[in-house]
C-alpha atoms as a PDB file:
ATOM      1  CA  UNK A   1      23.817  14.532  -6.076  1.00  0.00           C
ATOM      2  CA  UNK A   2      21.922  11.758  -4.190  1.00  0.00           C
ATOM      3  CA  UNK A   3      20.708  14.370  -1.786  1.00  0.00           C
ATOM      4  CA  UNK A   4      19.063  16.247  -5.026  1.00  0.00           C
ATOM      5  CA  UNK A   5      17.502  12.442  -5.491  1.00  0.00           C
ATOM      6  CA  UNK A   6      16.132  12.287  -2.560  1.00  0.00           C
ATOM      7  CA  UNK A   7      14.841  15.824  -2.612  1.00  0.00           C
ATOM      8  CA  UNK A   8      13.244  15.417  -5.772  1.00  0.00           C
ATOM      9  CA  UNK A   9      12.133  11.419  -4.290  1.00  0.00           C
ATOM     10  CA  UNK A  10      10.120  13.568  -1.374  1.00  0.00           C
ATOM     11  CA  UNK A  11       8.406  16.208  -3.521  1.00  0.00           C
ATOM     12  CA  UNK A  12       6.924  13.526  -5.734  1.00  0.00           C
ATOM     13  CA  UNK A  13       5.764  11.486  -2.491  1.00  0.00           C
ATOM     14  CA  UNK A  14       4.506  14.509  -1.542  1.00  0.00           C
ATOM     15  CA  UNK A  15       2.600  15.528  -4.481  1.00  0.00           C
ATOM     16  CA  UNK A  16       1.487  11.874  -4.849  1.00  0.00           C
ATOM     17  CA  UNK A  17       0.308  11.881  -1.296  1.00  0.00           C
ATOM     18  CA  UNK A  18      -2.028  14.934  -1.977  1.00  0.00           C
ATOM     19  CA  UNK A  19      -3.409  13.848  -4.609  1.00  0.00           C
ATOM     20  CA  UNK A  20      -4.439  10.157  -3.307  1.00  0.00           C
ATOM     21  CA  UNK A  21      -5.917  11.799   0.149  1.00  0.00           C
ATOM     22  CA  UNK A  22      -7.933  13.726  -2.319  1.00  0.00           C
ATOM     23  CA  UNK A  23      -9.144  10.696  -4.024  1.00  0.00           C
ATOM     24  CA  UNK A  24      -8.860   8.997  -0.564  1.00  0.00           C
ATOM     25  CA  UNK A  25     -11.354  11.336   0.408  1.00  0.00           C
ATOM     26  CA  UNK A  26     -13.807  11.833  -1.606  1.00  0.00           C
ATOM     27  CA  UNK A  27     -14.148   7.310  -2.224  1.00  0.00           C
ATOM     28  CA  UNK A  28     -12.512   5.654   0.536  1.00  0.00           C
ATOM     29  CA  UNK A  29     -14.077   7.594   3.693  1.00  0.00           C
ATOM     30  CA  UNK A  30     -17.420   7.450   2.738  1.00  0.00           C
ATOM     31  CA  UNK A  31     -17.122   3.376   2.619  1.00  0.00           C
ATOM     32  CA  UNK A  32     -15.129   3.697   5.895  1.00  0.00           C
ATOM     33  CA  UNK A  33     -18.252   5.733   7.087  1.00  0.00           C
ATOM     34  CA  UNK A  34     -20.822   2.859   6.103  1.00  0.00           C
ATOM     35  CA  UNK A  35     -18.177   0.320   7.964  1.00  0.00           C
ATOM     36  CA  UNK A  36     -18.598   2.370  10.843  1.00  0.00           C
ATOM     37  CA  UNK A  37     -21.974   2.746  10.859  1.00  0.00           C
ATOM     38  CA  UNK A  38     -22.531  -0.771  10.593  1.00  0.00           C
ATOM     39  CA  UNK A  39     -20.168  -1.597  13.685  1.00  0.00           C
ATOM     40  CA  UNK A  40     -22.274   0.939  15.575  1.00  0.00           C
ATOM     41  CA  UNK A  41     -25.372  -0.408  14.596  1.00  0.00           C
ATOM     42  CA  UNK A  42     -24.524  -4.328  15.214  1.00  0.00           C
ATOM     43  CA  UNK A  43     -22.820  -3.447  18.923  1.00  0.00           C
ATOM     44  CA  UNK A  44     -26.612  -2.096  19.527  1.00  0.00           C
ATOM     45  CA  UNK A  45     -28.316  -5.510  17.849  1.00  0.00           C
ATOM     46  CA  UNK A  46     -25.849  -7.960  20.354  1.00  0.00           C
ATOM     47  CA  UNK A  47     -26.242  -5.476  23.008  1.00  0.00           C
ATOM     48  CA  UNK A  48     -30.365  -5.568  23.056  1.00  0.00           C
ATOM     49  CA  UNK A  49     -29.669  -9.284  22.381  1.00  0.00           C
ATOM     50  CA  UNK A  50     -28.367 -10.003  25.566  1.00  0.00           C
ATOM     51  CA  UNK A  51     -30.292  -7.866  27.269  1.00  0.00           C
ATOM     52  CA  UNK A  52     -32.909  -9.571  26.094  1.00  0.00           C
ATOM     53  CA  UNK A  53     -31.541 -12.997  27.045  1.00  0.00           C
ATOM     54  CA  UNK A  54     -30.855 -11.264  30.582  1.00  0.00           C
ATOM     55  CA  UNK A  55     -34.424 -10.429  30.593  1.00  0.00           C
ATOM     56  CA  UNK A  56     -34.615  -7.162  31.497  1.00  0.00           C
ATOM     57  CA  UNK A  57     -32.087  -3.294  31.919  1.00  0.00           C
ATOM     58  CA  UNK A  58     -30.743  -1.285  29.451  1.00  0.00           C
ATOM     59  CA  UNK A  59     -27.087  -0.331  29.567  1.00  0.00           C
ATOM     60  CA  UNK A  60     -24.794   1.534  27.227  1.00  0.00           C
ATOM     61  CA  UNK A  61     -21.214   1.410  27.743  1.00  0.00           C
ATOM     62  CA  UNK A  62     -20.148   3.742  25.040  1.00  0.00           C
ATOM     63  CA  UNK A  63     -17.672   6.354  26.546  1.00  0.00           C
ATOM     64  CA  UNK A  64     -17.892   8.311  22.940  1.00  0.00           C
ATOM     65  CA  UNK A  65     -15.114   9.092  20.681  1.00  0.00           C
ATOM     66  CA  UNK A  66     -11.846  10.372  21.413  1.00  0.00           C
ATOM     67  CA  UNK A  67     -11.641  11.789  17.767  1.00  0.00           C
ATOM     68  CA  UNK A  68     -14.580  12.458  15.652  1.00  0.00           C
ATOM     69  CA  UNK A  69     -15.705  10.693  12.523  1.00  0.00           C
ATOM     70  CA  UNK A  70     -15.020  14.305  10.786  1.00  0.00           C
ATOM     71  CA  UNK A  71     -11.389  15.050  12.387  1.00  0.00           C
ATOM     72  CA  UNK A  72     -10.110  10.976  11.561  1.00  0.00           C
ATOM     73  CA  UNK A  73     -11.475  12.073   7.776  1.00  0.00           C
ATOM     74  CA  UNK A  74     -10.064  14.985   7.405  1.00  0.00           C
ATOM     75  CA  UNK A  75      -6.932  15.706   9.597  1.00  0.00           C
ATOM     76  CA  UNK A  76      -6.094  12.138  10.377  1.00  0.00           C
ATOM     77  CA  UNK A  77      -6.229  10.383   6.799  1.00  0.00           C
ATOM     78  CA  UNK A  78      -4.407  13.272   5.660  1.00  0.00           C
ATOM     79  CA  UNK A  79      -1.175  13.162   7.716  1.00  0.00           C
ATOM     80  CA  UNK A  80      -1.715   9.571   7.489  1.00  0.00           C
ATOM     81  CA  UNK A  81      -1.266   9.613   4.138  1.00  0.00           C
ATOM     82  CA  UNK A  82       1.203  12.341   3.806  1.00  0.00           C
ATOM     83  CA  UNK A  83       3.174  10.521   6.052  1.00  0.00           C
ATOM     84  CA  UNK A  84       2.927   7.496   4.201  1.00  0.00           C
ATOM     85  CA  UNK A  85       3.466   8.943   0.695  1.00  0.00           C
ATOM     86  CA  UNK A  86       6.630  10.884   1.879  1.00  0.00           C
ATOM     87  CA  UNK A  87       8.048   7.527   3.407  1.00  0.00           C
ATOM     88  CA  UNK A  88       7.291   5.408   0.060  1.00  0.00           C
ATOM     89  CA  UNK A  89       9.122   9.323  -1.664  1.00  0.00           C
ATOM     90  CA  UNK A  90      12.312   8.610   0.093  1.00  0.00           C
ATOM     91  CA  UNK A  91      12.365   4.926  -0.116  1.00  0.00           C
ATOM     92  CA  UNK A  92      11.682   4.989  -3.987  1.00  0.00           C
ATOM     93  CA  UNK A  93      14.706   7.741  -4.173  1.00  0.00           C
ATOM     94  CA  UNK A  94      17.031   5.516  -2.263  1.00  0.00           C
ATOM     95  CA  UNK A  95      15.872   2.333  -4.077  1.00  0.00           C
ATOM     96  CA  UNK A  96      16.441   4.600  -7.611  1.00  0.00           C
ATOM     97  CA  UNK A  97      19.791   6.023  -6.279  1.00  0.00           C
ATOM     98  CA  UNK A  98      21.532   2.454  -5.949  1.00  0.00           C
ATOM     99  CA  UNK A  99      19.979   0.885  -9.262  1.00  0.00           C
ATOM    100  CA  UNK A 100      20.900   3.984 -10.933  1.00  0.00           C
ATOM    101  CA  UNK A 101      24.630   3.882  -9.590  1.00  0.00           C
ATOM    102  CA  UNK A 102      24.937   0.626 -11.129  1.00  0.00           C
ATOM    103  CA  UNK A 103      23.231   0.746 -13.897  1.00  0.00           C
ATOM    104  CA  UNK A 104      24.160   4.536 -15.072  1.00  0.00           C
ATOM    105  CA  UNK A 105      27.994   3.252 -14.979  1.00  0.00           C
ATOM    106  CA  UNK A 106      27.791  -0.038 -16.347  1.00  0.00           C
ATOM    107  CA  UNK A 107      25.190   0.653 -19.399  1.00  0.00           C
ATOM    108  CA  UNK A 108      25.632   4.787 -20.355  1.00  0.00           C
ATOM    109  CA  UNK A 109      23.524   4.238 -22.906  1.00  0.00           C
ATOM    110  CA  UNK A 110      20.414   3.784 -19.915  1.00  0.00           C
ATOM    111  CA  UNK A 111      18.003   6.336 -19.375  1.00  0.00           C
ATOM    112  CA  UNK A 112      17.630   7.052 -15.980  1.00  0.00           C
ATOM    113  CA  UNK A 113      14.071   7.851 -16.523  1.00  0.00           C
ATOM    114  CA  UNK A 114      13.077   4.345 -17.778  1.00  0.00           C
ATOM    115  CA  UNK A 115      15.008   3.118 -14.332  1.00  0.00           C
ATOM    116  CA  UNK A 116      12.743   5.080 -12.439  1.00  0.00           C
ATOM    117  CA  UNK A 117       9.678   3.763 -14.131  1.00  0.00           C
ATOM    118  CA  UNK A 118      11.408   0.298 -13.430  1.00  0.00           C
ATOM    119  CA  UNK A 119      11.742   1.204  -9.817  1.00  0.00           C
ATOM    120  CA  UNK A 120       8.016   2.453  -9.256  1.00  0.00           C
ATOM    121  CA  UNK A 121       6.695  -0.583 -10.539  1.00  0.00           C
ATOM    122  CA  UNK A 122       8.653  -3.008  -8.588  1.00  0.00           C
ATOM    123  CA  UNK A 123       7.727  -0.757  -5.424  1.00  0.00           C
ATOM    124  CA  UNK A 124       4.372  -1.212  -6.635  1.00  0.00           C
ATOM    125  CA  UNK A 125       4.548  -4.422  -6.722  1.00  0.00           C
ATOM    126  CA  UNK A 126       6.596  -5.264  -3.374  1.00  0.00           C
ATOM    127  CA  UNK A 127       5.635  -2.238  -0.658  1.00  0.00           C
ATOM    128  CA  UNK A 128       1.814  -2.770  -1.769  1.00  0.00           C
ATOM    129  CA  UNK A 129       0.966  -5.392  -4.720  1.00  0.00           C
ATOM    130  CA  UNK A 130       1.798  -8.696  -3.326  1.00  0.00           C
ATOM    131  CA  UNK A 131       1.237  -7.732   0.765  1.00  0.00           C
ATOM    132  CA  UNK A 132      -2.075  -6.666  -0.460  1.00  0.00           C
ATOM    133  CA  UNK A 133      -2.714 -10.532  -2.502  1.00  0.00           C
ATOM    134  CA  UNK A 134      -1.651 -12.133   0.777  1.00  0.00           C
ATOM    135  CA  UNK A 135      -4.121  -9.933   3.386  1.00  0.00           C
ATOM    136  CA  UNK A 136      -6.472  -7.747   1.188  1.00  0.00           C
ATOM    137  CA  UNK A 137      -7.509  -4.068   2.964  1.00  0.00           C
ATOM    138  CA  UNK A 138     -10.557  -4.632   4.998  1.00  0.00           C
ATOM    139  CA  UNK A 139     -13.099  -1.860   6.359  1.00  0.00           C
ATOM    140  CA  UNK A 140     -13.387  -1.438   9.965  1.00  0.00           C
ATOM    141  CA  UNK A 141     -15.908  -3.918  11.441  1.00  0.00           C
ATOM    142  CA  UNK A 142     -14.097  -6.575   9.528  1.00  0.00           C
ATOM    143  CA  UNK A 143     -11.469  -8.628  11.672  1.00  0.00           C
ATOM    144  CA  UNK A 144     -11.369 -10.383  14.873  1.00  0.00           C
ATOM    145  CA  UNK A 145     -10.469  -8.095  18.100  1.00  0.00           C
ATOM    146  CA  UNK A 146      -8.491 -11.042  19.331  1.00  0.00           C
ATOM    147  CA  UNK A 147      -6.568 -11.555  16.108  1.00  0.00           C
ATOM    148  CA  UNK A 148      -5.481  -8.338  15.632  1.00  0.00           C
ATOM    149  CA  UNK A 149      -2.370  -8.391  17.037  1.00  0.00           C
ATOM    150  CA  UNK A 150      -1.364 -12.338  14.755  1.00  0.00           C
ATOM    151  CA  UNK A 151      -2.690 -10.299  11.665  1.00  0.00           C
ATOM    152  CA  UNK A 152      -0.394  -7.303  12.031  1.00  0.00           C
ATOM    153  CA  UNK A 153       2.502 -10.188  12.620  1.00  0.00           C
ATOM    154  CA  UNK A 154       1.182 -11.522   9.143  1.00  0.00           C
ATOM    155  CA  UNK A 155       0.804  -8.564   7.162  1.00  0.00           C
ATOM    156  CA  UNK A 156       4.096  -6.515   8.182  1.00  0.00           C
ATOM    157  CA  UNK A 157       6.201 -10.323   8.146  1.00  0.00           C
ATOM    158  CA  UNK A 158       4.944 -10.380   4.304  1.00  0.00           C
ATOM    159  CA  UNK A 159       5.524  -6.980   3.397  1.00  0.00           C
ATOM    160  CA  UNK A 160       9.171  -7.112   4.811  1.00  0.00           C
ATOM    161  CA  UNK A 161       9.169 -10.052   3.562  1.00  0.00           C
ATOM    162  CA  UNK A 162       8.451  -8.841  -0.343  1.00  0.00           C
ATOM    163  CA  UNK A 163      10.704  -5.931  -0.187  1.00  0.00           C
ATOM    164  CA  UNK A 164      13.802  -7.936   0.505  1.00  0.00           C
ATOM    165  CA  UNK A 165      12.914 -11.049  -1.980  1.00  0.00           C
ATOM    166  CA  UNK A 166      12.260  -8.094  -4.631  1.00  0.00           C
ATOM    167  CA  UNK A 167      15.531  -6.594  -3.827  1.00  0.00           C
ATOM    168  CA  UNK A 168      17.022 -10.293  -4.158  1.00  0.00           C
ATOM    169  CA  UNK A 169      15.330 -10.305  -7.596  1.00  0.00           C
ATOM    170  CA  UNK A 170      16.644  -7.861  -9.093  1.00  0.00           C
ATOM    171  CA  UNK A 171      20.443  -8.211  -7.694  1.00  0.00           C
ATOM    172  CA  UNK A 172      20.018 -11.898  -9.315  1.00  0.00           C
ATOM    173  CA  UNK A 173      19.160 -10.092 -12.694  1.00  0.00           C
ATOM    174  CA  UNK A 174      21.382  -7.857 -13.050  1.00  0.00           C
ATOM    175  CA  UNK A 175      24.045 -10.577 -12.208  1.00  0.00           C
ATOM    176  CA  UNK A 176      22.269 -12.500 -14.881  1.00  0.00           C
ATOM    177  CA  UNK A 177      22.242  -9.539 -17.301  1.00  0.00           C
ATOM    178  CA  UNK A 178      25.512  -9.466 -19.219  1.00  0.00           C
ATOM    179  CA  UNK A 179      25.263 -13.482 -19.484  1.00  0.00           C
ATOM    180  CA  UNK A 180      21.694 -14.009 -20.964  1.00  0.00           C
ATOM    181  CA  UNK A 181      20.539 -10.581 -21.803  1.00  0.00           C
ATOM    182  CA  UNK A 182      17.685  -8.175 -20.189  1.00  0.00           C
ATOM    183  CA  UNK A 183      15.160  -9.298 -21.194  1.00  0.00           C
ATOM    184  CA  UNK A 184      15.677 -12.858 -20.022  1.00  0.00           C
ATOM    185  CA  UNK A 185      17.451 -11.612 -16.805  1.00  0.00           C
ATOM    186  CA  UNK A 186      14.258  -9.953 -16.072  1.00  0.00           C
ATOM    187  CA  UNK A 187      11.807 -13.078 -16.630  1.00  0.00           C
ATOM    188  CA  UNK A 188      14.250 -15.002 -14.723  1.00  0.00           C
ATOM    189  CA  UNK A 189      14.534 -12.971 -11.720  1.00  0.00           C
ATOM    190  CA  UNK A 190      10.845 -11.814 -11.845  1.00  0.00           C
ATOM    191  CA  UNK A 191       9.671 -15.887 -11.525  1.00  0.00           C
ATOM    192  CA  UNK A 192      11.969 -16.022  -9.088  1.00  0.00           C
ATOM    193  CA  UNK A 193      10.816 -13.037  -6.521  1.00  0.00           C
ATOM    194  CA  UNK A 194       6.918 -14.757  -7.415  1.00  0.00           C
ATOM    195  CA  UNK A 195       8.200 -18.292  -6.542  1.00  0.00           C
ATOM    196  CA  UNK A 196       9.530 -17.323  -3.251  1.00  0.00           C
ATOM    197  CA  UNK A 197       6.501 -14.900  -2.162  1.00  0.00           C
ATOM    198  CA  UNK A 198       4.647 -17.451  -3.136  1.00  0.00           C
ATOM    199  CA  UNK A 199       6.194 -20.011  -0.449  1.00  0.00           C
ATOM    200  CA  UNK A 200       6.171 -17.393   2.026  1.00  0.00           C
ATOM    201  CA  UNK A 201       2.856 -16.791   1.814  1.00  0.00           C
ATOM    202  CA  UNK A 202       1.643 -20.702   2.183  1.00  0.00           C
ATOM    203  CA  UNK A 203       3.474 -20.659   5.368  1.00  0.00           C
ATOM    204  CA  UNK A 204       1.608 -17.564   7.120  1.00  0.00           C
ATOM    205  CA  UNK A 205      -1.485 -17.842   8.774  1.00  0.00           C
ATOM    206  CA  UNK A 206      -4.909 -16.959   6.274  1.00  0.00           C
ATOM    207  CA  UNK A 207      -7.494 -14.976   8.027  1.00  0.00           C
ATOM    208  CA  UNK A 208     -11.509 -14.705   7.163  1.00  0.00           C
ATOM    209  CA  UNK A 209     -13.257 -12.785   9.610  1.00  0.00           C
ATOM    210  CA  UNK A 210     -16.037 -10.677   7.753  1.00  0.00           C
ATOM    211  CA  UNK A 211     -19.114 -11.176  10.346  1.00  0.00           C
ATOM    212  CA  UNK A 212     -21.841 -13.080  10.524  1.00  0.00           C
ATOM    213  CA  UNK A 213     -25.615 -12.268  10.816  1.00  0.00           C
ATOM    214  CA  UNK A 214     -26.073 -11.856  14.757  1.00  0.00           C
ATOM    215  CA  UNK A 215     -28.777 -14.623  15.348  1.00  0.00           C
ATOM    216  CA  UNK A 216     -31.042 -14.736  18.152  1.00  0.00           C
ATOM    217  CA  UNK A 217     -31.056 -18.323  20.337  1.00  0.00           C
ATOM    218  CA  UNK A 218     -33.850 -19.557  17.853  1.00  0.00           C
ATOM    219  CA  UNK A 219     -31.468 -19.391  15.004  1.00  0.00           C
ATOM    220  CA  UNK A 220     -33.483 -16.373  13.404  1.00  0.00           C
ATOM    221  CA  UNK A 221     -31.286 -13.661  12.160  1.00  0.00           C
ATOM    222  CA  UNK A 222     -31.405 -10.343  14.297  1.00  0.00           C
ATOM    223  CA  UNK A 223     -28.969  -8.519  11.880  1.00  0.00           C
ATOM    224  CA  UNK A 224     -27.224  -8.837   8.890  1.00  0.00           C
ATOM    225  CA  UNK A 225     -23.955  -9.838   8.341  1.00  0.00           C
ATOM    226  CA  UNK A 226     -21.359  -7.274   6.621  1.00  0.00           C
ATOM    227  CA  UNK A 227     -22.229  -6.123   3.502  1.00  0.00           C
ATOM    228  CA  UNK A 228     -20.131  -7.661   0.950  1.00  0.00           C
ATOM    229  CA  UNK A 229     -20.254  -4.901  -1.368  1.00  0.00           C
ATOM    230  CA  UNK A 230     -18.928  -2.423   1.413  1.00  0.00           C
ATOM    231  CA  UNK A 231     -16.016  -4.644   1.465  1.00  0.00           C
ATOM    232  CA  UNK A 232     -15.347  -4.920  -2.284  1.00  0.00           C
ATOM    233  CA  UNK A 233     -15.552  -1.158  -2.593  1.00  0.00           C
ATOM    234  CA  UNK A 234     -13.020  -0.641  -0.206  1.00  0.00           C
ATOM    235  CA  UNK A 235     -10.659  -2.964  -1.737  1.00  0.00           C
ATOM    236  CA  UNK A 236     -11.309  -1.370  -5.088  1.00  0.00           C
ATOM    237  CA  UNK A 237     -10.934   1.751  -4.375  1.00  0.00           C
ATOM    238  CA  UNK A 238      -7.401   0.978  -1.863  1.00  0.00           C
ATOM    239  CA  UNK A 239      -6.158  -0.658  -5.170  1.00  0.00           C
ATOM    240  CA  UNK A 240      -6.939   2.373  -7.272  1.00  0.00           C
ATOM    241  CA  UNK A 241      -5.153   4.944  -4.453  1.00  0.00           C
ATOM    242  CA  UNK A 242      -2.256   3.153  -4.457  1.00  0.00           C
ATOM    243  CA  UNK A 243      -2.049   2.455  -8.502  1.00  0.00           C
ATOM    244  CA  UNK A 244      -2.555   6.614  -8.027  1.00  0.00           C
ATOM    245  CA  UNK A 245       0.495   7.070  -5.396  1.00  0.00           C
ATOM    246  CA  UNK A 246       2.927   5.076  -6.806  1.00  0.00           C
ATOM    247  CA  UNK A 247       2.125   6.487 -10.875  1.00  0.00           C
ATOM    248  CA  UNK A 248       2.595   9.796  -9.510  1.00  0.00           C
ATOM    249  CA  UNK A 249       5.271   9.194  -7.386  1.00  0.00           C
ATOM    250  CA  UNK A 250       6.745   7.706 -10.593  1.00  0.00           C
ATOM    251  CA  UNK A 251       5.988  10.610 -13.713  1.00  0.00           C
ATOM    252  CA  UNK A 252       6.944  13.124 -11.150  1.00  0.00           C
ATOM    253  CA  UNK A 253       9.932  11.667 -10.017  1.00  0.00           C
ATOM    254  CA  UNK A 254      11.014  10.758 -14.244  1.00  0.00           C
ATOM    255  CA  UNK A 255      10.007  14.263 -14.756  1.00  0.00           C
ATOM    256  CA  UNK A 256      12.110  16.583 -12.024  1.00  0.00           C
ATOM    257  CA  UNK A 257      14.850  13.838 -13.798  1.00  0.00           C
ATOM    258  CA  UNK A 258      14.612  15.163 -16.937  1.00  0.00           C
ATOM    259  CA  UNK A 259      14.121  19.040 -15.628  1.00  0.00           C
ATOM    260  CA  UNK A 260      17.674  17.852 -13.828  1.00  0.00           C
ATOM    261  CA  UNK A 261      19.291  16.513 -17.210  1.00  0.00           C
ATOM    262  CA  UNK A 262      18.052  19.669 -18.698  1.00  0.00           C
ATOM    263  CA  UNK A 263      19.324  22.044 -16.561  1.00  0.00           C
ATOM    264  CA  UNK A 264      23.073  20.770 -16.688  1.00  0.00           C
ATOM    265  CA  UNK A 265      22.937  20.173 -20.330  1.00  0.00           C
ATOM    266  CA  UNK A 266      20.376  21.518 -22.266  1.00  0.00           C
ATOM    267  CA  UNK A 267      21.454  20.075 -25.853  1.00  0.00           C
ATOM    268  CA  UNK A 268      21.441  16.667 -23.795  1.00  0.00           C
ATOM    269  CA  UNK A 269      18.063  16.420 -22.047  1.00  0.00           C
ATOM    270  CA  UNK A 270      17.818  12.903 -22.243  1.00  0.00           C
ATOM    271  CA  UNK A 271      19.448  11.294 -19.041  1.00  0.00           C
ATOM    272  CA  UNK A 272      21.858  11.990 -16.376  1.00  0.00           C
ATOM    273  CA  UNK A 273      24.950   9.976 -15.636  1.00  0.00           C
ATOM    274  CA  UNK A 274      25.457   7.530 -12.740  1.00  0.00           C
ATOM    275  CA  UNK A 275      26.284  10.418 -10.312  1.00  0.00           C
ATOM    276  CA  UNK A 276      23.497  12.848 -11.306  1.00  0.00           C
ATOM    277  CA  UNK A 277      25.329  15.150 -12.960  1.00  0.00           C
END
């Protein structure tokens, strides 16, 4: 029965990864498009800037894109996030699998559909909430060429990080379960998996590298520095595609669960047991 689980895990990532490209699409790329343009159009400023300072020649070192602007948008963001969804589909189905195991045997009375809501939002919360608290999405343009490689470190260190603390969380509740209840188990172990992201995060490196006006040697500014409202709309509207994956990923998921309980017992469409059947 797992492998129905995980079946049923990478249709909803896949549905859920369709439908945020779509939305990806149609608000994220046209931000990306302004970052880009921007980039584009500061590398000319610094560039006619030096010459300047040079005093004389004009010199373009572009070699031009390997992919176009309209084949990353289209073809690219949408394996991208296929590929993404589909991982996050069979991690959620694995994650669901063992909570259910336990859970489904120990407590009958559980509905497996409320554990998958349970499991969406702590994957939520751990693959993309916290990570994203720690190193909010930036547009291209924004970040340091030279720091790229300390703020991948960062961001991946934090993300493992989260994952395994959330997993630590909620074995420590459900050990704390039958001796102070749910409800308190839950508090407990959610301050917990907080407390220790929390420490893990003061320890990693912070990073603020949104650009500057370019300034000539007078101190008078050439060109502006990155819009600050091309950076909030990207962060918006990463936070809204992933609130879109992960709910869809979650009510399809609940739902081919209760088209599952249906199917083997249709006077009993409420849950399946701890095996799936």
């Amino acid at each position: 029965m797992e492998k129905r689980f995980i079946g049923a895990g990478l249709l909803s990532g896949l549905i859920a990864g369709i439908l945020s490209f779509v939305f990806a699409r149609f608000y994220i790329e046209p931000v990306v498009s302004k970052a880009v343009d921007y980039e584009s159009a500061r590398s000319e400023a610094e560039e006619t800037l030096a010459h300047a300072a040079e005093a004389g020649g004009h010199h373009h070192g572009d070699g031009g894109e390997v992919f176009t602007r309209a084949m990353q948008e289209n073809l690219g963001a949408g394996v991208g996030n296929l590929v993404f969804a589909l991982c996050m589909g069979a991690f959620f189905a694995v994650a669901f699998t063992v909570l259910w195991s336990y859970l489904g045997n120990r407590y009958p009375a559980t509905d497996a559909r409320a554990v998958a809501g349970v499991t969406g939002a702590i994957g939520f919360v751990a693959v993309f909430g916290v990570p994203f608290f720690a190193y909010p999405a930036n547009p291209p343009a924004v970040g340091d060429d030279d720091t790229i490689g300390d703020r991948t470190g960062a961001f991946l260190t934090i993300t493992i990080a989260s994952v395994v603390l959330a997993i630590a969380a909620v074995v420590l509740a459900l050990w704390l379960r039958p001796r102070i209840g749910g409800l308190v188990s839950a508090v407990v172990g959610g301050a917990a998996y907080l407390t220790a992201v929390g420490i893990t995060i003061a320890f990693l490196p912070s990073f603020d590298e949104v650009p500057e006006p370019v300034r000539n040697s007078t101190g008078q500014i050439v060109f502006p520095g990155f819009p600050a409202d091309v950076v909030a709309d990207f962060r918006v509207y990463t936070i809204t595609n992933q609130v879109i994956l992960w709910t869809v990923l979650t009510v399809t998921f609940a739902l081919i669960l209760g088209a599952m309980a249906r199917s083997k017992n249709p006077a009993t469409p409420r849950t399946v047991d701890a095996t799936g059947n």
